[in-house]
Protein backbone atom coordinates (compact mmCIF):
# COMPACT_ATOMS: atom_id res chain seq x y z
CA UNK A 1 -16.03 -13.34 38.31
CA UNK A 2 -13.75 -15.38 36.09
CA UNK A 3 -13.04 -14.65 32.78
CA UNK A 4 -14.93 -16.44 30.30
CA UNK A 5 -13.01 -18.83 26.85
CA UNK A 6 -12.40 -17.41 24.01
CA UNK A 7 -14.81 -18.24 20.84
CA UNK A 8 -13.18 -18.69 17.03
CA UNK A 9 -13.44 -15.58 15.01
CA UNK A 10 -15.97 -16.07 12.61
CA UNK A 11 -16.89 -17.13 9.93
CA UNK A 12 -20.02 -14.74 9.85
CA UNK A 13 -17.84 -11.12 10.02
CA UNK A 14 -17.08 -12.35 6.18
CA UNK A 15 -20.63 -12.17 5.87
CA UNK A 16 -21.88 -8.87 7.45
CA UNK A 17 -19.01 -6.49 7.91
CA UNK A 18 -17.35 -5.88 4.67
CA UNK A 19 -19.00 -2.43 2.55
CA UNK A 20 -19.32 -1.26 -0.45
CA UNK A 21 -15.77 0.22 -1.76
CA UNK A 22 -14.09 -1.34 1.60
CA UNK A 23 -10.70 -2.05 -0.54
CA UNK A 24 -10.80 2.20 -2.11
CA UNK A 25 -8.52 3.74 0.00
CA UNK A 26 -7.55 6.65 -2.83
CA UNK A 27 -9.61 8.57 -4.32
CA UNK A 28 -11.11 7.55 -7.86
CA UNK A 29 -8.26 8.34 -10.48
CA UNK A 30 -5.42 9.17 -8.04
CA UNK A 31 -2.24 9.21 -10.06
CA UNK A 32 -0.43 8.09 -7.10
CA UNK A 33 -2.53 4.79 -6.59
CA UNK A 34 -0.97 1.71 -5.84
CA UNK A 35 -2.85 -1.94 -5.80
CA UNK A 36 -1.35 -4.22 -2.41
CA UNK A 37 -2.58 -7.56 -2.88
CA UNK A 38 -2.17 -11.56 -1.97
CA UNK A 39 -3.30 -14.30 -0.52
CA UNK A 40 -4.16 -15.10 3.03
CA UNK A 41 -2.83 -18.98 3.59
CA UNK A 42 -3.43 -21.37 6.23
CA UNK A 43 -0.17 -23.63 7.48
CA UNK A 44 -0.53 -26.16 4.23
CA UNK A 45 0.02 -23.21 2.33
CA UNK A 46 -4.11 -23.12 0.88
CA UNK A 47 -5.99 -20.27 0.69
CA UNK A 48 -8.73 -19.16 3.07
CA UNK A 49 -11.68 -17.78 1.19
CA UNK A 50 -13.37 -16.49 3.77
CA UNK A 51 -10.45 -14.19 6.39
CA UNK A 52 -10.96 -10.28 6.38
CA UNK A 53 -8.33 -7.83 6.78
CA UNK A 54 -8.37 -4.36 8.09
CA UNK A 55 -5.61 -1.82 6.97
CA UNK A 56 -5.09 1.70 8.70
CA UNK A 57 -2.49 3.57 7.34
CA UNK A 58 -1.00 7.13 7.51
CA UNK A 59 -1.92 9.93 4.97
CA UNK A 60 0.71 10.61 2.25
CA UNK A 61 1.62 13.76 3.51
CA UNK A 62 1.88 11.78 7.69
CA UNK A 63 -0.91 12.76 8.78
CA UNK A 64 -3.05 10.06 10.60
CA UNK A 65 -6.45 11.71 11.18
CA UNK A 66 -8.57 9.84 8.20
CA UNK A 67 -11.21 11.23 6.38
CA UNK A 68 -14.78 11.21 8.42
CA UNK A 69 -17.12 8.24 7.59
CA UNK A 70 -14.13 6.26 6.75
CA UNK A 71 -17.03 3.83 5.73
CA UNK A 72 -18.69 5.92 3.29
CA UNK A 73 -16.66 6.29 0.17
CA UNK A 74 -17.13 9.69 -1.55
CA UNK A 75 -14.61 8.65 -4.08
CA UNK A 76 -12.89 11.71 -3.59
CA UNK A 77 -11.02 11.46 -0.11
CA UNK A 78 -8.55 9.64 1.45
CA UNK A 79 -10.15 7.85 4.62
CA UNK A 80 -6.69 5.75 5.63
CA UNK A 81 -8.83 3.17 6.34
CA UNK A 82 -9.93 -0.08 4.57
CA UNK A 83 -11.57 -3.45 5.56
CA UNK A 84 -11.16 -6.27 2.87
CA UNK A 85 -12.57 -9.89 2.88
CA UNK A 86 -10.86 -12.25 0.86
CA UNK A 87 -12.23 -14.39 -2.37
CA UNK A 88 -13.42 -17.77 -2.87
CA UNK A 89 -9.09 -18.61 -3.93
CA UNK A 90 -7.90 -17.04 -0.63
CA UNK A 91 -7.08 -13.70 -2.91
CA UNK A 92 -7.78 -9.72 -1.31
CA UNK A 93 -6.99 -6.55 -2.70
CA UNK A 94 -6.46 -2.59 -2.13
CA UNK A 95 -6.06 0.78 -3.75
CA UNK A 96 -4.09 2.83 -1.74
CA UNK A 97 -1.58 5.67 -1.46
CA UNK A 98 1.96 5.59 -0.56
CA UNK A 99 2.06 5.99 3.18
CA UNK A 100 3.96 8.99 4.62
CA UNK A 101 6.13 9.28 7.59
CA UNK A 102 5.17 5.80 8.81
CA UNK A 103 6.66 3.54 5.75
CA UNK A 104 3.78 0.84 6.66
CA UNK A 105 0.12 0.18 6.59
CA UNK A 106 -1.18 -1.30 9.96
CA UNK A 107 -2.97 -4.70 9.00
CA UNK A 108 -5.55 -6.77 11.55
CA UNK A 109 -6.16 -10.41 10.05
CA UNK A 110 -9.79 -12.50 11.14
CA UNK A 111 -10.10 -15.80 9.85
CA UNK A 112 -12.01 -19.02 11.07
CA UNK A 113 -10.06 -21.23 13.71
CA UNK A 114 -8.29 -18.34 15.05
CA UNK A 115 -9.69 -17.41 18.87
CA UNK A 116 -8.48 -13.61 18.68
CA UNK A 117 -7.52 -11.76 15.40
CA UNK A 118 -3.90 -11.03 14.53
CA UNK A 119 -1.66 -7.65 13.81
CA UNK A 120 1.26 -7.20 11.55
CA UNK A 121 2.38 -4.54 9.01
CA UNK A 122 3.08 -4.39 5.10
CA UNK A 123 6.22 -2.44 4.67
CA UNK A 124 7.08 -1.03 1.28
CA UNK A 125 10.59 -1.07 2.03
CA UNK A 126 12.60 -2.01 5.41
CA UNK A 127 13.65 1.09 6.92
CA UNK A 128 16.94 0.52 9.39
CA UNK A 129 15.79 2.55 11.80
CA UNK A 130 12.43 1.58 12.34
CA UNK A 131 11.95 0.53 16.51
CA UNK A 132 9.76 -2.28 15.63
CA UNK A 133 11.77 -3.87 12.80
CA UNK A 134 14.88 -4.17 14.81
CA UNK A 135 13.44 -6.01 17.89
CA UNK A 136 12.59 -8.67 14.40
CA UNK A 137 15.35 -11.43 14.08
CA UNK A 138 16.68 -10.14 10.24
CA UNK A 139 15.87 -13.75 8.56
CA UNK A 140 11.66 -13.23 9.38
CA UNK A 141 11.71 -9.46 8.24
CA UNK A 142 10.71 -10.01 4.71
CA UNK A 143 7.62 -11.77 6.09
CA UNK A 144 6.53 -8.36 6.36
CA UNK A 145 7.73 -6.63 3.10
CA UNK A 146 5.55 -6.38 0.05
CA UNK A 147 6.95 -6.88 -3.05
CA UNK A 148 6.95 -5.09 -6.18
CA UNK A 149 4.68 -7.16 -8.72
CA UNK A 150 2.61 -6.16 -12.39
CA UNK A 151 -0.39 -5.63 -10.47
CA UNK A 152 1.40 -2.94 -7.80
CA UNK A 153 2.61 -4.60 -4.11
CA UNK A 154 1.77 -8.19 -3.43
CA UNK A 155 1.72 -9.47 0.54
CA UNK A 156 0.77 -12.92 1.31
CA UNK A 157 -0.27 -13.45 5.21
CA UNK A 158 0.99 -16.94 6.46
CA UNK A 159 -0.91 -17.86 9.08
CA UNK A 160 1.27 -20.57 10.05
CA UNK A 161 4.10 -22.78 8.68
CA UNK A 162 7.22 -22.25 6.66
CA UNK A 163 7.70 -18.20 6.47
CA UNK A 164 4.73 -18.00 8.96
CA UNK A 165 4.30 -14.12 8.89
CA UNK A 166 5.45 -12.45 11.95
CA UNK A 167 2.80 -11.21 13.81
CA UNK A 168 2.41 -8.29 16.99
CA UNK A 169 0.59 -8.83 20.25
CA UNK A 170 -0.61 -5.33 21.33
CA UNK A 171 0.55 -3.79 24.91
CA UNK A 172 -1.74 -1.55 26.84
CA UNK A 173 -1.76 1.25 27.62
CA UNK A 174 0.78 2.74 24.77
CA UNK A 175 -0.96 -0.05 22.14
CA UNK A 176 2.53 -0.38 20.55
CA UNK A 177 3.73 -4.02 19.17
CA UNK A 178 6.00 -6.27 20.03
CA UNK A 179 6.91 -9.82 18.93
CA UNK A 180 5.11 -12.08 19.65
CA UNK A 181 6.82 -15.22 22.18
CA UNK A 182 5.11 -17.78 21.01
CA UNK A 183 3.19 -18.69 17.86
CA UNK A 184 -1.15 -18.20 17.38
CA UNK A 185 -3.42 -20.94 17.89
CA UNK A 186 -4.68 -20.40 13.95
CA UNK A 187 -6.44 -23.99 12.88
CA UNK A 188 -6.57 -24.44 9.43
């Protein structure tokens, strides 16, 4: 049976998947809280008020397990999982905590006019010896650093266009990255 095409993503997940305290990753009053934040923007550089993101990230102390019911917030866990929809101006935001071991949080990006959604990573620095970082040509690396800012870490996703951010097509069956060869099909 052949495959069937490939719809757009969205715009109704905007609608119906994001929850109440989707952006909390720390618990209420951590010390150790950090904000990431930006802007998703299409390839003229405008926002787009209506993508979601997805973050899974590692626990401070490594581990990767998440707290149960990642999508119930007791305020008091760490679920190392968030799912955040952007604002009318393109703008999203997180509280997290510093990932450890893995010096990145894992990001998924949906947005209208794309026809399948799109990995990268926020790094809080760029470690030298990270595998995935190397097979990235050095000029496109900050594309996936967040900067220090007032309001904690800022990362802007480029969809497309001048410092495009780079983004990972999976690989079964280890589900590691790798670059991708060619650039998405986003439509903005």
């Amino acid at each position: 049976m052949p495959a069937t095409p490939s719809q757009t993503i969205g715009p109704y997940f905007h609608i119906g998947l994001p929850f109440p305290g989707g952006g909390d990753l720390a618990p209420a009053g951590h010390p150790e809280a950090v904000t990431v934040h930006g802007y998703v923007l299409d390839g003229a550089g405008e926002a787009v008020p209506d993508a979601l993101l997805e973050f899974w990230q590692a626990a401070p102390d490594g581990s990767r397990t998440g707290a149960p019911g990642s999508l119930r917030r007791d305020g008091a866990r760490f679920t190392g999982f968030a799912r955040v929809p952007t604002g009318g101006d393109g703008h999203y935001a997180l509280r997290t905590l510093p990932p450890g071991g893995a010096p990145c949080l894992a990001v998924c990006v949906f947005a209208r006019g794309l026809t399948h959604h799109l990995f990268t990573r926020v790094y809080f620095a760029l470690p030298e010896d990270d595998p995935l970082l190397r097979t990235v040509p050095p000029e496109r690396r900050t594309t996936l650093l967040a900067t220090p800012d007032p309001a904690g870490y800022r990362f802007d996703v480029r969809l497309r266009g001048e410092a495009e951010t780079v983004f990972l097509e999976p690989r079964a069956p280890q589900g590691r990255g790798e670059l991708r060869d060619q650039p998405h099909t986003a439509r903005s």
